[in-house]
Protein backbone atom coordinates (compact mmCIF):
# COMPACT_ATOMS: atom_id res chain seq x y z
CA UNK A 1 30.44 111.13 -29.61
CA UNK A 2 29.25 113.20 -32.94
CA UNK A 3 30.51 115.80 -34.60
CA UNK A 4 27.94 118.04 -37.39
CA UNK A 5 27.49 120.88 -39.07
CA UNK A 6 25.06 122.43 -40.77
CA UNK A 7 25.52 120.52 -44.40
CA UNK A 8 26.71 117.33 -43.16
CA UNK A 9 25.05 114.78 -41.04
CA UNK A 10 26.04 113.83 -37.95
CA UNK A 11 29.17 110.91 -37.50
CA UNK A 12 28.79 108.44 -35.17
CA UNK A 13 32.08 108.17 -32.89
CA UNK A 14 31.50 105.52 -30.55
CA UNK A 15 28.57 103.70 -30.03
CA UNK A 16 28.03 101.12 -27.16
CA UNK A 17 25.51 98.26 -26.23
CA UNK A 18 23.85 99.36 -22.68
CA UNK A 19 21.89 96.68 -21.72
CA UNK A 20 18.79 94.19 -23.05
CA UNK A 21 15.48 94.13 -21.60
CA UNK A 22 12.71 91.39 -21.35
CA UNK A 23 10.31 93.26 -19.51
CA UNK A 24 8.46 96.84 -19.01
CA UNK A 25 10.23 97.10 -15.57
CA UNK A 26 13.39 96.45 -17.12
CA UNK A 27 13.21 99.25 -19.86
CA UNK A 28 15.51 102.10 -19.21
CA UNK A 29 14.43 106.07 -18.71
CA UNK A 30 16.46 107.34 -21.46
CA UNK A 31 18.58 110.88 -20.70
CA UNK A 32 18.30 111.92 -23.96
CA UNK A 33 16.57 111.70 -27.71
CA UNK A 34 15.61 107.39 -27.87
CA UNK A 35 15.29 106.27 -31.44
CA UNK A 36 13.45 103.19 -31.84
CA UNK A 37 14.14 100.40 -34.54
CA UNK A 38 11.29 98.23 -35.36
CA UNK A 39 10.60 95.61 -38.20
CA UNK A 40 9.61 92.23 -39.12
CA UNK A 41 11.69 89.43 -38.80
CA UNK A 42 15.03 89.36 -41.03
CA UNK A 43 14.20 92.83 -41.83
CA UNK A 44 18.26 93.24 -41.25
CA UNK A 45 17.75 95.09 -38.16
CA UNK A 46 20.94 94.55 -36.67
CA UNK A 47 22.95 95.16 -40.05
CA UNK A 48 21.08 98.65 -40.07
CA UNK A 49 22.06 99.87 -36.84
CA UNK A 50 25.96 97.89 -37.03
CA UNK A 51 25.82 100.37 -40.63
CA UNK A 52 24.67 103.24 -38.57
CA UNK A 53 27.63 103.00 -35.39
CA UNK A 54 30.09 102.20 -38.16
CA UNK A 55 30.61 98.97 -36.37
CA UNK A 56 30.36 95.12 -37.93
CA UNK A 57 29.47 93.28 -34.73
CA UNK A 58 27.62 96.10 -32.25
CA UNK A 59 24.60 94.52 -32.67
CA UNK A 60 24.65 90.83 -33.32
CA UNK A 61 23.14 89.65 -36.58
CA UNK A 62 22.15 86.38 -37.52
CA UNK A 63 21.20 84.30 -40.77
CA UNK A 64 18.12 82.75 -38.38
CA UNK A 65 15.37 85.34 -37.94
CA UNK A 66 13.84 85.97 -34.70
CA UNK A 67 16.87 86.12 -33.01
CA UNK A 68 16.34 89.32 -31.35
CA UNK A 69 13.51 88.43 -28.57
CA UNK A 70 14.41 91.39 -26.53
CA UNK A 71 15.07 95.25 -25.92
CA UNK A 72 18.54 96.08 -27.07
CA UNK A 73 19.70 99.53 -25.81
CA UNK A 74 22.65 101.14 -27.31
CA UNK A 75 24.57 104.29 -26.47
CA UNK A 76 25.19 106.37 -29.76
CA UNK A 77 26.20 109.94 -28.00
CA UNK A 78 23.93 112.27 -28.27
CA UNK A 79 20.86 109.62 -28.45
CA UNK A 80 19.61 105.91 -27.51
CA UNK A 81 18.89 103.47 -29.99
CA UNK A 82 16.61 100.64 -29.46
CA UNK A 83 16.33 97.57 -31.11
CA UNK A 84 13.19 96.05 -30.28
CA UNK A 85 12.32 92.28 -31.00
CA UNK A 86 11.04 91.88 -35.04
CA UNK A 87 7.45 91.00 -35.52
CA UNK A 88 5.90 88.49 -37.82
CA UNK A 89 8.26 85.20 -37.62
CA UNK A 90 6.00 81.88 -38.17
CA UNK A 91 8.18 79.49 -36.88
CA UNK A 92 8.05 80.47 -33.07
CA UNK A 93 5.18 79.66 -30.66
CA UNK A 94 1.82 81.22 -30.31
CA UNK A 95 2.73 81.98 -26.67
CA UNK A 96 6.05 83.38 -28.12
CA UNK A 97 4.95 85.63 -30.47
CA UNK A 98 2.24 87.07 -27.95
CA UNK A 99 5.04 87.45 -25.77
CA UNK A 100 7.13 89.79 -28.45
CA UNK A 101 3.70 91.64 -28.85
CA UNK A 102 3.36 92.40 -25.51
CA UNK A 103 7.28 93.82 -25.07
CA UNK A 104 6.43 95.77 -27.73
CA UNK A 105 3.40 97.27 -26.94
CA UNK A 106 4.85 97.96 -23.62
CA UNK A 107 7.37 99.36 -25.32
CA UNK A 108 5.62 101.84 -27.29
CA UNK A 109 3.13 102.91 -24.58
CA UNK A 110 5.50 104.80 -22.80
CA UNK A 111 6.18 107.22 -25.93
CA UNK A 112 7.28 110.35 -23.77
CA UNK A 113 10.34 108.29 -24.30
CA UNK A 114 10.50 108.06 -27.92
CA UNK A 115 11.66 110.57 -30.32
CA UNK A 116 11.82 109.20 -33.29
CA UNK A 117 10.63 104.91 -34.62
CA UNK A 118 12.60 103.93 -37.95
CA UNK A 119 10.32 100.93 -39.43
CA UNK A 120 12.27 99.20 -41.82
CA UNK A 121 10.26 96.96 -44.27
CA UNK A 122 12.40 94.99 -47.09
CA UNK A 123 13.25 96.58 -50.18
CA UNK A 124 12.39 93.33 -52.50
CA UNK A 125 9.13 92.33 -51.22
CA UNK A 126 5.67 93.83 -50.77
CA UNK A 127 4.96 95.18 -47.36
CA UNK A 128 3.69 91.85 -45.12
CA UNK A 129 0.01 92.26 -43.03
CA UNK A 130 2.83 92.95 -40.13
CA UNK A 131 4.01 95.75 -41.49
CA UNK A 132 0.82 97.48 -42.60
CA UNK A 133 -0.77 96.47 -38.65
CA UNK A 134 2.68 98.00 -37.27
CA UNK A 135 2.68 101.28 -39.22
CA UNK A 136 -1.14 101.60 -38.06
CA UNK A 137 -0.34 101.37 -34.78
CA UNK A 138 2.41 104.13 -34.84
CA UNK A 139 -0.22 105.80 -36.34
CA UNK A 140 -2.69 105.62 -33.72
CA UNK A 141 -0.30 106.32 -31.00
CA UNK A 142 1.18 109.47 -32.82
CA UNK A 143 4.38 108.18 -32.95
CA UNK A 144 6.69 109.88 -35.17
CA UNK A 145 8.25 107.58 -37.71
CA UNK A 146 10.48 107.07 -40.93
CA UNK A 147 10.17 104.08 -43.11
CA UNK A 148 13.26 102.59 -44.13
CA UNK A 149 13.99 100.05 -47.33
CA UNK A 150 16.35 98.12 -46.09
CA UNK A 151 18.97 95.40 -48.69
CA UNK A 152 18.29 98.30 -51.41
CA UNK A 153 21.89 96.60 -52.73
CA UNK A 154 20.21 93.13 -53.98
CA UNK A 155 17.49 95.10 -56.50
CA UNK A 156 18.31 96.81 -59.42
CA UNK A 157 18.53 100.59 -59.50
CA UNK A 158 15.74 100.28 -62.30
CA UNK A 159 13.91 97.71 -59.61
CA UNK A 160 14.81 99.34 -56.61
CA UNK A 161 13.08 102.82 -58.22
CA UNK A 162 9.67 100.34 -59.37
CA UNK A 163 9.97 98.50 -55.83
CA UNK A 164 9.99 102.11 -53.89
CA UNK A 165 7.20 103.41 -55.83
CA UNK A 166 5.02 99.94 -55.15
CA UNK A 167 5.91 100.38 -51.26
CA UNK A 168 4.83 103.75 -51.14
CA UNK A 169 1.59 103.23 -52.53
CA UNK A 170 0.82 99.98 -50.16
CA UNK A 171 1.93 102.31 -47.24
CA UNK A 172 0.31 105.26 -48.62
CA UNK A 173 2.58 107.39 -48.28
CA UNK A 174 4.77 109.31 -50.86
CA UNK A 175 7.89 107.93 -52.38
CA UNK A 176 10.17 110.99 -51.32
CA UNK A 177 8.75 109.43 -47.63
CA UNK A 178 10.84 106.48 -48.15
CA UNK A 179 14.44 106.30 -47.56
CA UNK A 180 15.90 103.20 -48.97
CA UNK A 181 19.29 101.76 -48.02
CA UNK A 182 22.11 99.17 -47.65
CA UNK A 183 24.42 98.29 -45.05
CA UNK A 184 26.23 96.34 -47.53
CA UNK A 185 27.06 99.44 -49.51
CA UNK A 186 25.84 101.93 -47.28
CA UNK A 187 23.37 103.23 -49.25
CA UNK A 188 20.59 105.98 -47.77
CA UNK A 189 23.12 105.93 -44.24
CA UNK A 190 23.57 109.92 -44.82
CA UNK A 191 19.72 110.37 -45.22
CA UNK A 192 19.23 108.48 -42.04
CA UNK A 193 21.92 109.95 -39.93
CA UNK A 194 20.14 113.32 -41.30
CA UNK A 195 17.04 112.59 -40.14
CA UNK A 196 18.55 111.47 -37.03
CA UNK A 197 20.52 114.73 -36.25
CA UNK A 198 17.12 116.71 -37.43
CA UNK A 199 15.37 114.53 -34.12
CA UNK A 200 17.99 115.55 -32.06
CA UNK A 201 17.64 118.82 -32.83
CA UNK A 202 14.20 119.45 -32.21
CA UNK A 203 14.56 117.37 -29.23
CA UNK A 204 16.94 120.07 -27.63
CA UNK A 205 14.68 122.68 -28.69
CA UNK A 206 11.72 120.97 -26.37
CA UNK A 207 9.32 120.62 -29.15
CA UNK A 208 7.36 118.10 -30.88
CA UNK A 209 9.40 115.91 -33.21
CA UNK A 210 7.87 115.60 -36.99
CA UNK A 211 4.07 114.28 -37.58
CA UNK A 212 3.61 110.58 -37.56
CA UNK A 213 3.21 110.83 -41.61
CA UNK A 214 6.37 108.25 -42.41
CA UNK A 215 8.32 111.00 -43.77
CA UNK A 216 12.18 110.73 -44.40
């Protein structure tokens, strides 16, 4: 489904949508390296992982946030990606966001599963209460993880350089720990694919992935 080498990173052939899940029993036991995607709602998800497959429509995106209420699984070769339901949108239900909560902390409970969680937080604005509670909990759980600027395209490169630097130091983590991109121009998409071929890697080799420090 990939092809690499050992300068390049990897190139995603075909990926496929599996199947959605709304509950723990309905998750799937993944045959190889899973990749999570998390973020808050709007984040641009969908657009990151239709930039990843090389695909406009793989995963649905929507201008209404909070769309994605389940577990998305997707087939991308040589790993799983997940698209798990974004955090943090006010205009749903208590009962409704306790519900997303729950799928996720499901989720993330059975992390024998999970090789790798890419947290995207928006490029243009400061990291939300969300973000900082969701990056603590991947914390807790040692959960290895990448933070990922996502709509990089709609700030400046001057702004995009201050905005980075601001991020990192909410997070605090380092700026080279950051990986910014854009599915509109496909910014940062090498970096990630990169990082994603690294997992993989160490995944075949039976080891422990990187240390939950947000590294890129």
């Amino acid at each position: 489904m990939y092809e690499t080498n050992d300068k390049n990173p990897l190139i995603i052939k075909n990926a496929t949508f599996i199947t959605s899940a709304a509950r723990a029993e309905q998750f799937i036991t993944p045959d190889k390296p899973m990749i999570a995607v998390c973020g808050k709602s709007n984040v641009g998800k969908s657009s990151f992982i239709n930039m990843l497959a090389n695909r406009k429509k793989l995963a649905k995106t929507s201008s209404e946030p909070g769309r994605t209420r389940l577990v998305n699984y997707f087939d991308f070769g040589e790993f799983i990606l997940a698209d798990l339901p974004g955090y943090g949108f006010a205009r749903v239900s208590k009962t409704e966001k306790e519900k997303w909560a729950k799928t996720l902390e499901a989720f993330f409970k059975k992390k024998e599963h999970i090789a790798h969680v890419f947290m995207l937080v928006d490029s243009r604005h400061d990291p939300t209460a969300d973000d900082v509670q969701m990056m603590e909990f991947l914390h807790f759980h040692v959960l290895p993880f990448s933070v990922t600027l996502t709509k990089a395209d709609k700030l400046s490169r001057m702004k995009l350089k201050e905005h980075i630097k601001a991020i990192a130091a909410d997070l605090y983590l380092g700026e080279g720990n950051l990986i910014a991109t854009s599915a509109q121009t496909g910014l940062g998409k090498a970096e990630v694919l990169s990082k994603i071929r690294s997992v993989i890697e160490q995944s075949k080799l039976g080891g422990d992935t990187e240390e939950t420090d947000g590294e890129a």
